[in-house]
PDB file of N, CA and C in Angstrom:
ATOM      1  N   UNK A   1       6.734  24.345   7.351  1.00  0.00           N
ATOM      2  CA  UNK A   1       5.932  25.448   7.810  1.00  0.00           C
ATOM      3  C   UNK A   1       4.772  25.619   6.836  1.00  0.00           C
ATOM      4  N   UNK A   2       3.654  25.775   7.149  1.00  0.00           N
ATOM      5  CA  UNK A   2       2.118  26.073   6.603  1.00  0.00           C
ATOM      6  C   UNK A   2       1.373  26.640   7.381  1.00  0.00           C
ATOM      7  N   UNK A   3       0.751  27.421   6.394  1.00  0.00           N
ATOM      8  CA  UNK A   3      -0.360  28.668   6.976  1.00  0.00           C
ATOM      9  C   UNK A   3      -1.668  27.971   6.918  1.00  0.00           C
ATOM     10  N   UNK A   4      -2.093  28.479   8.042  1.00  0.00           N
ATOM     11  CA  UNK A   4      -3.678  27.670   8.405  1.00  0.00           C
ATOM     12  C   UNK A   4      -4.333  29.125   8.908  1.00  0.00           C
ATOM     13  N   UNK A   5      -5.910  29.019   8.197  1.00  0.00           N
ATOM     14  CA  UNK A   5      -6.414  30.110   8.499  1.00  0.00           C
ATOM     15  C   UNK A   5      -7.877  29.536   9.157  1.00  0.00           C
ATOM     16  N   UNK A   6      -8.778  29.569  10.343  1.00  0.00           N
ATOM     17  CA  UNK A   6      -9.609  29.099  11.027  1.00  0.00           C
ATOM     18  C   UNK A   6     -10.340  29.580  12.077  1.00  0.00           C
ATOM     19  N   UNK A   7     -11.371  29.084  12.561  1.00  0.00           N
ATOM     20  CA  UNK A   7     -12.063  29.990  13.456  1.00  0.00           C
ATOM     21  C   UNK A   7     -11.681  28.231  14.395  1.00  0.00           C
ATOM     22  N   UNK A   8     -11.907  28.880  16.172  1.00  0.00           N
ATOM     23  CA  UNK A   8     -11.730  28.229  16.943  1.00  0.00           C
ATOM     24  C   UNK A   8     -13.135  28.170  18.110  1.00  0.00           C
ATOM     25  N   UNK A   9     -14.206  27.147  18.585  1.00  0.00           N
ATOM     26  CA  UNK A   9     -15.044  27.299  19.636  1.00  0.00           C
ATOM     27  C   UNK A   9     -14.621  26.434  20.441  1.00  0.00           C
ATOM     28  N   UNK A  10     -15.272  26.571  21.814  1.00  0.00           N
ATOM     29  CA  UNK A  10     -14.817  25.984  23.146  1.00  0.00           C
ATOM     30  C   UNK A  10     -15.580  24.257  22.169  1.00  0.00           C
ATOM     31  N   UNK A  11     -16.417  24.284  21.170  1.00  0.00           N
ATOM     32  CA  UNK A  11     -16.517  22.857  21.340  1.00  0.00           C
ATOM     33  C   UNK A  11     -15.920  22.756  19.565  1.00  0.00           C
ATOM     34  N   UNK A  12     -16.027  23.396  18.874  1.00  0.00           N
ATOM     35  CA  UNK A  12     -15.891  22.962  17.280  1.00  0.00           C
ATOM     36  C   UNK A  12     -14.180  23.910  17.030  1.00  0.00           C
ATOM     37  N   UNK A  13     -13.801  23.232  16.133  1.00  0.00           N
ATOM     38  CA  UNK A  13     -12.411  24.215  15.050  1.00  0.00           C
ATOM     39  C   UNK A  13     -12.970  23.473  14.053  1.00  0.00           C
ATOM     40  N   UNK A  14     -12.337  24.311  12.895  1.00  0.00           N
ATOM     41  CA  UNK A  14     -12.554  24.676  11.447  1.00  0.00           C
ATOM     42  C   UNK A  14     -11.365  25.415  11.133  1.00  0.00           C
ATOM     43  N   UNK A  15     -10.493  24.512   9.709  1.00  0.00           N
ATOM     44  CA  UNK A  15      -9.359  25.169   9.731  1.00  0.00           C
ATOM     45  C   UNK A  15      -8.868  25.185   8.150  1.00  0.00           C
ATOM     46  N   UNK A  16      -8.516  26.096   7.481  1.00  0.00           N
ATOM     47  CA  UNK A  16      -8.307  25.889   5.818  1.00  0.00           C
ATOM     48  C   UNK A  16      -6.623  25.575   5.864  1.00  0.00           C
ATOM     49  N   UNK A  17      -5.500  25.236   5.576  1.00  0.00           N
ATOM     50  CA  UNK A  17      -4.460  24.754   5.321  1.00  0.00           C
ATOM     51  C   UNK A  17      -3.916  24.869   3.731  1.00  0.00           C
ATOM     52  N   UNK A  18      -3.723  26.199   3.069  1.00  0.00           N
ATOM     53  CA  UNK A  18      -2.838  26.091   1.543  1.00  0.00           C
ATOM     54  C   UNK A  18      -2.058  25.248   1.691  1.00  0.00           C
ATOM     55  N   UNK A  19      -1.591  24.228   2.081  1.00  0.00           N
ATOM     56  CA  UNK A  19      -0.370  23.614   1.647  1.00  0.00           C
ATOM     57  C   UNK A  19       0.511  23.535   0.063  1.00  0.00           C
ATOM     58  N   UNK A  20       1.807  23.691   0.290  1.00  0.00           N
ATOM     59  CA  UNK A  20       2.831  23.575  -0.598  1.00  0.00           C
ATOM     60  C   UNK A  20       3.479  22.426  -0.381  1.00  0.00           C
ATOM     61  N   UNK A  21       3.591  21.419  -1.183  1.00  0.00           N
ATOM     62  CA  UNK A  21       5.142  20.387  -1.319  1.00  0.00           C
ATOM     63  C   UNK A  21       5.816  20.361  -2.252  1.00  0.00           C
ATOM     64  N   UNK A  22       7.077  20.063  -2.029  1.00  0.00           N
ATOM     65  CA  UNK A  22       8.258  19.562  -3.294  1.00  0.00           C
ATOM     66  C   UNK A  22       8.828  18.151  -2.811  1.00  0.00           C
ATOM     67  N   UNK A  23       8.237  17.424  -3.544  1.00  0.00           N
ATOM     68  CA  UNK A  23       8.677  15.976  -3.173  1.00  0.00           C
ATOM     69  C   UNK A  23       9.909  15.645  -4.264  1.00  0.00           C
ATOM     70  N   UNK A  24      10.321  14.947  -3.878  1.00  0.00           N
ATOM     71  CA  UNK A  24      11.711  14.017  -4.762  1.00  0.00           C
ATOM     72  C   UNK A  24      11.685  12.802  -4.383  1.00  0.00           C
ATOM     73  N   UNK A  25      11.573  11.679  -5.546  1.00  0.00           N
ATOM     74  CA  UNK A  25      11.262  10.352  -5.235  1.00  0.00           C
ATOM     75  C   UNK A  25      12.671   9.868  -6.389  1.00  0.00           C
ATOM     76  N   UNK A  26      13.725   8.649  -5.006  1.00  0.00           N
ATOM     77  CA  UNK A  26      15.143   8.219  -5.817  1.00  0.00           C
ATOM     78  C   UNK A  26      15.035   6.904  -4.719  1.00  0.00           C
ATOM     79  N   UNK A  27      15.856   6.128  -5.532  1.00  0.00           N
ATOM     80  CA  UNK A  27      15.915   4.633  -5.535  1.00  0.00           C
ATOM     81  C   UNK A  27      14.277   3.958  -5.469  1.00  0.00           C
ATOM     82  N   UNK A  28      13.800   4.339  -6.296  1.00  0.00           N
ATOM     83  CA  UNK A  28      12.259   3.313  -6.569  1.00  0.00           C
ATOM     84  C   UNK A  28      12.327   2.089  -7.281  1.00  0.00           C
ATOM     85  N   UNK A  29      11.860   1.500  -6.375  1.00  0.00           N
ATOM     86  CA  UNK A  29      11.774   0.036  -7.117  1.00  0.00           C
ATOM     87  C   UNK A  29      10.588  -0.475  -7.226  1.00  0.00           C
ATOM     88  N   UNK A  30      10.695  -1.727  -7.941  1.00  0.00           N
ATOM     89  CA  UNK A  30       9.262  -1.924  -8.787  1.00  0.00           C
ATOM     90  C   UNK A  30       9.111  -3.814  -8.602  1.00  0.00           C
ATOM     91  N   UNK A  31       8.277  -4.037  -8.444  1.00  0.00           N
ATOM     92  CA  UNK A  31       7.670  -5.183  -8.246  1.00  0.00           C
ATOM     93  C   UNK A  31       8.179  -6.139 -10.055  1.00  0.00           C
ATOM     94  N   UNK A  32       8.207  -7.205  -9.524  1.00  0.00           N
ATOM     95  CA  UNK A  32       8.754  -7.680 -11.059  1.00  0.00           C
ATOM     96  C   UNK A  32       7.462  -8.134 -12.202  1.00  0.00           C
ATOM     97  N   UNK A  33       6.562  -7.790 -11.732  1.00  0.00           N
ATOM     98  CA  UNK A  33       5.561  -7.919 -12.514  1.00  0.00           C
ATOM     99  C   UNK A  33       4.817  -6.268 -12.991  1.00  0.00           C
ATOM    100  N   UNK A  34       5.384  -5.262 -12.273  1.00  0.00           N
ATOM    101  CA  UNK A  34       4.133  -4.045 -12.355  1.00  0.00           C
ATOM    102  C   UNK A  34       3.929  -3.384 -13.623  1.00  0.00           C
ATOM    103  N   UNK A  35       3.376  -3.050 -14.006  1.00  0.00           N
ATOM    104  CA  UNK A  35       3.444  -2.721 -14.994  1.00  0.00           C
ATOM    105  C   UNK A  35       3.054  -3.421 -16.574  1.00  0.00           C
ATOM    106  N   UNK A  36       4.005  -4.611 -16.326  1.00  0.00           N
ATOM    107  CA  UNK A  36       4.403  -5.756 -17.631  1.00  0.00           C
ATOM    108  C   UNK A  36       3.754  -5.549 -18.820  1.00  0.00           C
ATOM    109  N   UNK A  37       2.501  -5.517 -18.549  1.00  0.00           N
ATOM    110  CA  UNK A  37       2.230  -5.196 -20.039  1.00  0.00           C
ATOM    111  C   UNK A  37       1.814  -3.683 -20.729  1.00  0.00           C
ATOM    112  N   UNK A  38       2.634  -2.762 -19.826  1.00  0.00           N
ATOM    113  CA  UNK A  38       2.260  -1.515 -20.193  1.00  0.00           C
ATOM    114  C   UNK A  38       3.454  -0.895 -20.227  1.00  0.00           C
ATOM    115  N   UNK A  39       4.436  -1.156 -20.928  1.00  0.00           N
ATOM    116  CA  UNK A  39       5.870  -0.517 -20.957  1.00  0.00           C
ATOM    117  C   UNK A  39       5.878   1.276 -21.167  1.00  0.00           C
ATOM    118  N   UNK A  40       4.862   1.710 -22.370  1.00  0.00           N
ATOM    119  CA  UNK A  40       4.604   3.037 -21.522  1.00  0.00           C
ATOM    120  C   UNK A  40       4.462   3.887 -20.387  1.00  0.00           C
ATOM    121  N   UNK A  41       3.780   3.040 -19.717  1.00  0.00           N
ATOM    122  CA  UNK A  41       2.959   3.656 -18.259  1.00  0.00           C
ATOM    123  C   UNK A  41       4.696   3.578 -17.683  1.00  0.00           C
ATOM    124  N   UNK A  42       5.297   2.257 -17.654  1.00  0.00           N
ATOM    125  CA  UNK A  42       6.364   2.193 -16.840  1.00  0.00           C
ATOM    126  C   UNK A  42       7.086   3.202 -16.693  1.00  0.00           C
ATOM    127  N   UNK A  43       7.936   3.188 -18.473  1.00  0.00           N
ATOM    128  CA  UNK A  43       8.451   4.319 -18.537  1.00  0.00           C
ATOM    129  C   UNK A  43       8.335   5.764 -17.959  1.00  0.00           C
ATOM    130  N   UNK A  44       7.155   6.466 -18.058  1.00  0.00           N
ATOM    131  CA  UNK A  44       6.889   7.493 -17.387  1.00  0.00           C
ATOM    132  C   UNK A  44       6.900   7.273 -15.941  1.00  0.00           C
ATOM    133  N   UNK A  45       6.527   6.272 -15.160  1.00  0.00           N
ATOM    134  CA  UNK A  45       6.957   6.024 -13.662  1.00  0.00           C
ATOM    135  C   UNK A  45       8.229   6.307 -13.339  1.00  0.00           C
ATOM    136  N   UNK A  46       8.973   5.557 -14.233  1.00  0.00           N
ATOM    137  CA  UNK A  46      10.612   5.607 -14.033  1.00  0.00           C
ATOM    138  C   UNK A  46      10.826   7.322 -14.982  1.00  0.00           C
ATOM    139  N   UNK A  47      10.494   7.602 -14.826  1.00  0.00           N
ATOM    140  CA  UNK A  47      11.059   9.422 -15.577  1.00  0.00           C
ATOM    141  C   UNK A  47      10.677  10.149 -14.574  1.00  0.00           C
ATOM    142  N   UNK A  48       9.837   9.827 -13.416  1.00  0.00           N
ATOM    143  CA  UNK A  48       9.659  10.729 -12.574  1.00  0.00           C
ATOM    144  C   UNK A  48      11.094  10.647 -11.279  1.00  0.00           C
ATOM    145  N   UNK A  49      11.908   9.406 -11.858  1.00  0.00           N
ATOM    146  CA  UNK A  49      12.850   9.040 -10.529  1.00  0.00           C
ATOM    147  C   UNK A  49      13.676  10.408 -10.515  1.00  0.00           C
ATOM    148  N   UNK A  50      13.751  10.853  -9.232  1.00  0.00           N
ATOM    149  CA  UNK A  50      14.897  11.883  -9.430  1.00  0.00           C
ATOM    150  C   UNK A  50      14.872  13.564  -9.770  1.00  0.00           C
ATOM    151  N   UNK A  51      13.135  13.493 -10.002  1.00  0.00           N
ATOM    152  CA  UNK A  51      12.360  14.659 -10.292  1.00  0.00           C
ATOM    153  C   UNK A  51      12.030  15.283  -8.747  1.00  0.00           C
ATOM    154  N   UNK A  52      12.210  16.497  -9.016  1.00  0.00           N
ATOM    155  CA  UNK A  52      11.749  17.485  -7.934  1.00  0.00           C
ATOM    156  C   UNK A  52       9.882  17.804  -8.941  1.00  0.00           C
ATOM    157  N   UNK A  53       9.081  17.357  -7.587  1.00  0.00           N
ATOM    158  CA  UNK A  53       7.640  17.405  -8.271  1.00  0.00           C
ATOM    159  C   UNK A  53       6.629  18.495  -7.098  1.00  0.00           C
ATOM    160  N   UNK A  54       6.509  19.851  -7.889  1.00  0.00           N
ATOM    161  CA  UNK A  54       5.791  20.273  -6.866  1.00  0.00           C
ATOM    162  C   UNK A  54       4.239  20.009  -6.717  1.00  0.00           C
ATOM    163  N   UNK A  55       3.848  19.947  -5.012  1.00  0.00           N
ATOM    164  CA  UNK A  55       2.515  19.856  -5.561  1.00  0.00           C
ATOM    165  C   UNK A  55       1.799  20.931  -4.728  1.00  0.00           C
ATOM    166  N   UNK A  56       0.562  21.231  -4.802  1.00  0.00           N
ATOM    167  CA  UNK A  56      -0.647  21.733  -4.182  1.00  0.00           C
ATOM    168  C   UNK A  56      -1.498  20.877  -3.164  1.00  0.00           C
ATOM    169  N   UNK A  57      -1.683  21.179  -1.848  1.00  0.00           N
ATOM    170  CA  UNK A  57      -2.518  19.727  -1.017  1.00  0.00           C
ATOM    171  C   UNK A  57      -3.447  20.834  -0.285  1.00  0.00           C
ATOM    172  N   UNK A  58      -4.444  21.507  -0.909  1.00  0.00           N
ATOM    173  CA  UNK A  58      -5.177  22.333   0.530  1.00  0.00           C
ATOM    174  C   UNK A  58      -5.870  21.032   1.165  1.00  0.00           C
ATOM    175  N   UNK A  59      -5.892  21.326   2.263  1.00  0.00           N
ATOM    176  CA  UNK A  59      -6.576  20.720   3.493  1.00  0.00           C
ATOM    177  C   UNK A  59      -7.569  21.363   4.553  1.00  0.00           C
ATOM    178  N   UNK A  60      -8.248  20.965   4.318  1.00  0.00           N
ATOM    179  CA  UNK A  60      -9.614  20.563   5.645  1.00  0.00           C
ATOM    180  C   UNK A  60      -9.632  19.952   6.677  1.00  0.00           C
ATOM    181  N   UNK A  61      -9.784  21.279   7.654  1.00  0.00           N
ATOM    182  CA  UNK A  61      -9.795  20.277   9.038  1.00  0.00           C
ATOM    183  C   UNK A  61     -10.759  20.593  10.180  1.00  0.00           C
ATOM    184  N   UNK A  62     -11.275  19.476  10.759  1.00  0.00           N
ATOM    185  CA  UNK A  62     -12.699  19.917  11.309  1.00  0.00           C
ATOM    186  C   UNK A  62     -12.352  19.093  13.143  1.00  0.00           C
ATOM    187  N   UNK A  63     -12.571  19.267  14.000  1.00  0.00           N
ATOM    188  CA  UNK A  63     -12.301  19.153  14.911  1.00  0.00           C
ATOM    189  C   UNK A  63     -14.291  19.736  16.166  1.00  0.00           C
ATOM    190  N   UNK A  64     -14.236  18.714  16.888  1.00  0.00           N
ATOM    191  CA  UNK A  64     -15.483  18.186  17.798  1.00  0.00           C
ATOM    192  C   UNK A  64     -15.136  18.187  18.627  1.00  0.00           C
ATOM    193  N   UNK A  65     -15.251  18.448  19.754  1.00  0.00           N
ATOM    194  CA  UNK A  65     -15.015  18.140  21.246  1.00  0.00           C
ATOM    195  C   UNK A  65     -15.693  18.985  22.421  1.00  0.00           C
ATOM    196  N   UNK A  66     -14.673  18.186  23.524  1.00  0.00           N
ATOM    197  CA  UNK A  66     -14.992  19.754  24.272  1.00  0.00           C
ATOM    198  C   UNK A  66     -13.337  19.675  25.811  1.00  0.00           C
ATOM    199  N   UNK A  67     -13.587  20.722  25.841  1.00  0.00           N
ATOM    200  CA  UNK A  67     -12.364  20.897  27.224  1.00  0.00           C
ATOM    201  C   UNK A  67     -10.885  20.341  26.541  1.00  0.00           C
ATOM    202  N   UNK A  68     -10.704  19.083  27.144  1.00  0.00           N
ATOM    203  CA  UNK A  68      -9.461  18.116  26.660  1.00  0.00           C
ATOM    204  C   UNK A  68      -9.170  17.668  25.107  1.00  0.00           C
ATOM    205  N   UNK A  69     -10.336  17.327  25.190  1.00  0.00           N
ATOM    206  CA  UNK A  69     -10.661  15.887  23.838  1.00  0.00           C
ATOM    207  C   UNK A  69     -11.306  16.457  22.835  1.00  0.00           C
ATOM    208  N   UNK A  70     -10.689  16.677  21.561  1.00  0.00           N
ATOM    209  CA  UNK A  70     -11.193  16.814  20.322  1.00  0.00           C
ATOM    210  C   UNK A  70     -11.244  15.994  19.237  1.00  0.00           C
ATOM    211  N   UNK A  71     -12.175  15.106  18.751  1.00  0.00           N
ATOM    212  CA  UNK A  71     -12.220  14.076  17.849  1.00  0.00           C
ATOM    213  C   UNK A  71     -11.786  14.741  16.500  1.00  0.00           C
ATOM    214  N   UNK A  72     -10.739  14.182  15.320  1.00  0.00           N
ATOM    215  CA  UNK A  72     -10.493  15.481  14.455  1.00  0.00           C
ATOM    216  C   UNK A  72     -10.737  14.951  12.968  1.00  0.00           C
ATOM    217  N   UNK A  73     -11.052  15.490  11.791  1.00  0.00           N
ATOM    218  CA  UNK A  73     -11.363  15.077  10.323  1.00  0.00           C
ATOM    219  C   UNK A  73     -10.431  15.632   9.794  1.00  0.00           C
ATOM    220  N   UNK A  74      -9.910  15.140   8.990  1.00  0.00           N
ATOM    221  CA  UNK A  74      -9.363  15.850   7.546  1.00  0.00           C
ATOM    222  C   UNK A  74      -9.357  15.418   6.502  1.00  0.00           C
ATOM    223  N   UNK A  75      -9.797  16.640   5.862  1.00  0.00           N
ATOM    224  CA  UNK A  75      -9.652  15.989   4.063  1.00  0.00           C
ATOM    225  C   UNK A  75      -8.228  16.572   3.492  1.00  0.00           C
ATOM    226  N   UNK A  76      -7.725  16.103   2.787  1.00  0.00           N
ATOM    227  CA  UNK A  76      -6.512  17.205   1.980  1.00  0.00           C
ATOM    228  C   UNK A  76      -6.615  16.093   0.410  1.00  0.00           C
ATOM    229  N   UNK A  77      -7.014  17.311  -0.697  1.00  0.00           N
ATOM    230  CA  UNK A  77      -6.459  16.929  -2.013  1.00  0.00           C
ATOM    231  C   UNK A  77      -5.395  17.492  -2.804  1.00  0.00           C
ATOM    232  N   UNK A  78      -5.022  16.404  -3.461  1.00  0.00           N
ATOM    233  CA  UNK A  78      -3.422  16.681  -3.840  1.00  0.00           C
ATOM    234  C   UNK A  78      -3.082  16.960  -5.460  1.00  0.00           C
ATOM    235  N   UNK A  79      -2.740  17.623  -5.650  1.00  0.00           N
ATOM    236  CA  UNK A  79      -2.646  18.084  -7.084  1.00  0.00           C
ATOM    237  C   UNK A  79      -1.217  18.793  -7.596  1.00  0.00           C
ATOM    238  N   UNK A  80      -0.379  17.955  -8.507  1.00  0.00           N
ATOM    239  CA  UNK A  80       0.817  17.708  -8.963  1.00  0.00           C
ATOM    240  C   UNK A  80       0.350  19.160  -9.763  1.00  0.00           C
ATOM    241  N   UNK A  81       1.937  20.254  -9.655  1.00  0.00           N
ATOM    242  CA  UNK A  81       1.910  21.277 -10.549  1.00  0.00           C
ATOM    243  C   UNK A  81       2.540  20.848 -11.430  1.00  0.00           C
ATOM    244  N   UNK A  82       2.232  21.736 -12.816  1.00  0.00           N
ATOM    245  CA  UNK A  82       3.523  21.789 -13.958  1.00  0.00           C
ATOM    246  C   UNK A  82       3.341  20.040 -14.542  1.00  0.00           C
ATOM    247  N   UNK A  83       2.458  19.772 -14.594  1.00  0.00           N
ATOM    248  CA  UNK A  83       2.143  18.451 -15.222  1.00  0.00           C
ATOM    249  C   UNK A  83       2.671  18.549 -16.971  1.00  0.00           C
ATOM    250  N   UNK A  84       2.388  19.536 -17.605  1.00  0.00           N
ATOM    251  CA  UNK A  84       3.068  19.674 -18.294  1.00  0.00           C
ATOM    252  C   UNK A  84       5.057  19.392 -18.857  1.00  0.00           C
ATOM    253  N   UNK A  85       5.787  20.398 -17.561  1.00  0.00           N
ATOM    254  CA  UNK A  85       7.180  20.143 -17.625  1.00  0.00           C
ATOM    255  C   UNK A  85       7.600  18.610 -17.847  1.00  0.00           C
ATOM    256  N   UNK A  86       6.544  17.128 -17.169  1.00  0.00           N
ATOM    257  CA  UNK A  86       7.412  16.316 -17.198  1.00  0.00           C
ATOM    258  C   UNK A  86       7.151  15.429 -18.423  1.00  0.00           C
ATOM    259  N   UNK A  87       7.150  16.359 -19.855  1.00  0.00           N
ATOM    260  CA  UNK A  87       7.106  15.564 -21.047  1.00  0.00           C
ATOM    261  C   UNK A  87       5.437  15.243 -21.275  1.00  0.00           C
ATOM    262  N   UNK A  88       5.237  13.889 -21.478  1.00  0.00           N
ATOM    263  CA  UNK A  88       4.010  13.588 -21.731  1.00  0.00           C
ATOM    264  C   UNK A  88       3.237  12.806 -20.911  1.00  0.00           C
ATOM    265  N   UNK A  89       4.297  12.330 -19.438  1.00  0.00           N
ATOM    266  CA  UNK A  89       3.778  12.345 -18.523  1.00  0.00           C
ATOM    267  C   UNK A  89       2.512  13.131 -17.492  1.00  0.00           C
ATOM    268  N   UNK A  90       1.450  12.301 -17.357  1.00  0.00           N
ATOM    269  CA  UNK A  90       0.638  13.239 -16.512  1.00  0.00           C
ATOM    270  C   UNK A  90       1.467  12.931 -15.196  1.00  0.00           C
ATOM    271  N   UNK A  91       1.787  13.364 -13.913  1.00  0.00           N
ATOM    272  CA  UNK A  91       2.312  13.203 -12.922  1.00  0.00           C
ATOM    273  C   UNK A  91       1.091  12.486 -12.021  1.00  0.00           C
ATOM    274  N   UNK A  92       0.058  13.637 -12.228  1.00  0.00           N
ATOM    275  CA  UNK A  92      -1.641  13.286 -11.264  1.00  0.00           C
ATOM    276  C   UNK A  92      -1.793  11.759 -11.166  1.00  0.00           C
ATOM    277  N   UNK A  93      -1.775  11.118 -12.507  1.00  0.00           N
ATOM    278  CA  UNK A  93      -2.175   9.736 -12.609  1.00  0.00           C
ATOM    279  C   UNK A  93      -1.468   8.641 -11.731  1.00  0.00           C
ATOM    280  N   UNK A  94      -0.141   9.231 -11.044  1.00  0.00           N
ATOM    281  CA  UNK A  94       0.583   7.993 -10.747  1.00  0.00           C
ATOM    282  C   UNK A  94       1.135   8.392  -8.845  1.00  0.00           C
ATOM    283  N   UNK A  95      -0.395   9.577  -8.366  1.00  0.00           N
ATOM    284  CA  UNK A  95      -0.278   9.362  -7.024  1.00  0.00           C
ATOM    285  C   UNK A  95      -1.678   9.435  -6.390  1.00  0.00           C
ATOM    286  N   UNK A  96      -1.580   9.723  -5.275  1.00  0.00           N
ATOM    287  CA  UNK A  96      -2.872   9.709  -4.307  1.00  0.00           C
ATOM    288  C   UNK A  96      -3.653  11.139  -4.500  1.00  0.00           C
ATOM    289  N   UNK A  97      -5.027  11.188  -5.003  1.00  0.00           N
ATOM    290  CA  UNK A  97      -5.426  12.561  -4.973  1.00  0.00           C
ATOM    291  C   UNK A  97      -5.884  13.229  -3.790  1.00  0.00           C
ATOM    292  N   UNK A  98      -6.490  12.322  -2.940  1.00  0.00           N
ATOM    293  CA  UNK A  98      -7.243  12.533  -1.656  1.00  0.00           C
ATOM    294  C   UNK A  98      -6.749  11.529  -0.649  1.00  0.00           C
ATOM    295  N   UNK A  99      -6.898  12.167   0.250  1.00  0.00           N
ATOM    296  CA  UNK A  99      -6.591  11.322   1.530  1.00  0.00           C
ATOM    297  C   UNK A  99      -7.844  11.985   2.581  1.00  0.00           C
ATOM    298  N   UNK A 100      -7.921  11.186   3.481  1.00  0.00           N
ATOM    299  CA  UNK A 100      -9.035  11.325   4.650  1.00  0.00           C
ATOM    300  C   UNK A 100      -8.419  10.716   5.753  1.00  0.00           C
ATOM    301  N   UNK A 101      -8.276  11.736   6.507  1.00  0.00           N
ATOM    302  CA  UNK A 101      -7.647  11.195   8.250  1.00  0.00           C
ATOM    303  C   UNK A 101      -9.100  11.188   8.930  1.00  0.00           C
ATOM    304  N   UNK A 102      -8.517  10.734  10.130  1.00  0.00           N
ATOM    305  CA  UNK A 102      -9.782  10.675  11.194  1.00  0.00           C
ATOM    306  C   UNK A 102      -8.455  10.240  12.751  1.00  0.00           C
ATOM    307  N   UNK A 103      -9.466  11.010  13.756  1.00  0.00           N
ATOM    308  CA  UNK A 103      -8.369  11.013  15.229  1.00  0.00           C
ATOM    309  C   UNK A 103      -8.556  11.520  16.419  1.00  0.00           C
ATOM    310  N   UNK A 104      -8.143  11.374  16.790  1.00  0.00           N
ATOM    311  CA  UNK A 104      -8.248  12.376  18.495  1.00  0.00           C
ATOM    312  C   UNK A 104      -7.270  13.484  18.400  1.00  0.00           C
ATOM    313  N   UNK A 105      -7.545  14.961  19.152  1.00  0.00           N
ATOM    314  CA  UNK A 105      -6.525  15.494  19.647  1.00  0.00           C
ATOM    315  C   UNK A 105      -6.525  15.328  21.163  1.00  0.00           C
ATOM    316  N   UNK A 106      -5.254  15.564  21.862  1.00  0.00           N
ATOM    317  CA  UNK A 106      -5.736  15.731  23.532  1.00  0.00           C
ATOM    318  C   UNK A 106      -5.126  17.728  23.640  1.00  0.00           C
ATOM    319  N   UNK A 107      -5.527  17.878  24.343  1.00  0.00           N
ATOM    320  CA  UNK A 107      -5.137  19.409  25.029  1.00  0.00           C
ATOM    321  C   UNK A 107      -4.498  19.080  26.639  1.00  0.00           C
ATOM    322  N   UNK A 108      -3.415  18.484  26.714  1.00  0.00           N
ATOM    323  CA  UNK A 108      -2.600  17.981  28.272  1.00  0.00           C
ATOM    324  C   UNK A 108      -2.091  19.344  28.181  1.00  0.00           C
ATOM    325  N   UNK A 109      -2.076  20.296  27.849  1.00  0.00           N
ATOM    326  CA  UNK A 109      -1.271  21.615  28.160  1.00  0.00           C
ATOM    327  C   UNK A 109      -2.259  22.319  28.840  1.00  0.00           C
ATOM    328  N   UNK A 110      -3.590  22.342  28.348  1.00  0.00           N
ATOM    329  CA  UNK A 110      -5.136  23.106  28.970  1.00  0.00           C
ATOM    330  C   UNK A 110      -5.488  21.948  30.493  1.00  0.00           C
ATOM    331  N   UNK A 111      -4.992  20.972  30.020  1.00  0.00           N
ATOM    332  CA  UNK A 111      -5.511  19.837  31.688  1.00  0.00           C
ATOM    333  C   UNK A 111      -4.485  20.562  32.613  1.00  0.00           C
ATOM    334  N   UNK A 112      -3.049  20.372  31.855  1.00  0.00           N
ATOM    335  CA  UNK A 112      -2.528  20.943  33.212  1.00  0.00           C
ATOM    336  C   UNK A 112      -2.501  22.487  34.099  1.00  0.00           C
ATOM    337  N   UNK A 113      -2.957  23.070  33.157  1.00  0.00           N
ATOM    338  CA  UNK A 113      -2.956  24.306  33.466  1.00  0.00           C
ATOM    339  C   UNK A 113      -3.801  24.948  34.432  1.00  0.00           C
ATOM    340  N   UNK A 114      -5.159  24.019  34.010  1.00  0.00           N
ATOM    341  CA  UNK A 114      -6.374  24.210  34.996  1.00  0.00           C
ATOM    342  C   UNK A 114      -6.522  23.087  36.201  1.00  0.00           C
ATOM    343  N   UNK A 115      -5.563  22.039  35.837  1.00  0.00           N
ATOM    344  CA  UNK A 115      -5.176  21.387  37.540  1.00  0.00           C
ATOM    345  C   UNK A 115      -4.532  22.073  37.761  1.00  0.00           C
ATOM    346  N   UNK A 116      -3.482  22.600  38.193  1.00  0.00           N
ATOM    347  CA  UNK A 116      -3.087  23.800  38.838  1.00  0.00           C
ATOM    348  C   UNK A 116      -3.633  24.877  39.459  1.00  0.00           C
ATOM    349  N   UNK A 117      -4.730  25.193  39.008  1.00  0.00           N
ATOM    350  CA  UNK A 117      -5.843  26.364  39.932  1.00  0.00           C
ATOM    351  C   UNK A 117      -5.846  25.704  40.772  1.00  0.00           C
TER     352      UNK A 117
END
């Protein structure tokens, strides 16, 4: 469940998204080379196994269309809390900060409703 706060037009949406996660990452495995010559970095990879890691992801979402069809954007950046708690691990360094979607929505609930008139 996430709260989205947004304005809606017959052709544009615009939508803000606080997102909250608590991820937990167990049985990770590792390529037999990753790392190799950075036994630090490793280490802290492997200290996150088994960690409850909260993070922060607000998201952006922008949406085009009209009637049915809405072409849709999103940005969401991601930001590990409590980077501190996991020792001297930064958490940030060892995931994705940003992501960018791109898509269609359809509205088949608004088609059918108005085939029916």
């Amino acid at each position: 469940m996430q709260p989205s706060i947004g304005l809606s037009h017959k052709v544009i949406d615009v939508a803000f998204t606080p997102r909250f996660t608590l991820a937990r990452f167990h049985s990770m495995s590792y390529g037999a080379r990753a790392l190799e010559n950075e036994p630090g970095r490793m280490a802290d990879v492997r200290s996150l196994e088994n960690s409850w890691i909260p993070f922060m992801e607000p998201t952006v979402t922008f949406r085009v269309g009209y009637k049915y069809i809405k072409y849709s954007m999103q940005l969401t950046i991601s930001q590990a809390l409590r980077d501190e708690y996991y020792s001297e691990t930064n958490v940030s360094d060892y995931f994705q900060r940003a992501a960018f979607n791109v898509g269609a929505s359809f509205n088949f609930g608004r088609w059918l409703n108005e085939s029916r008139r």
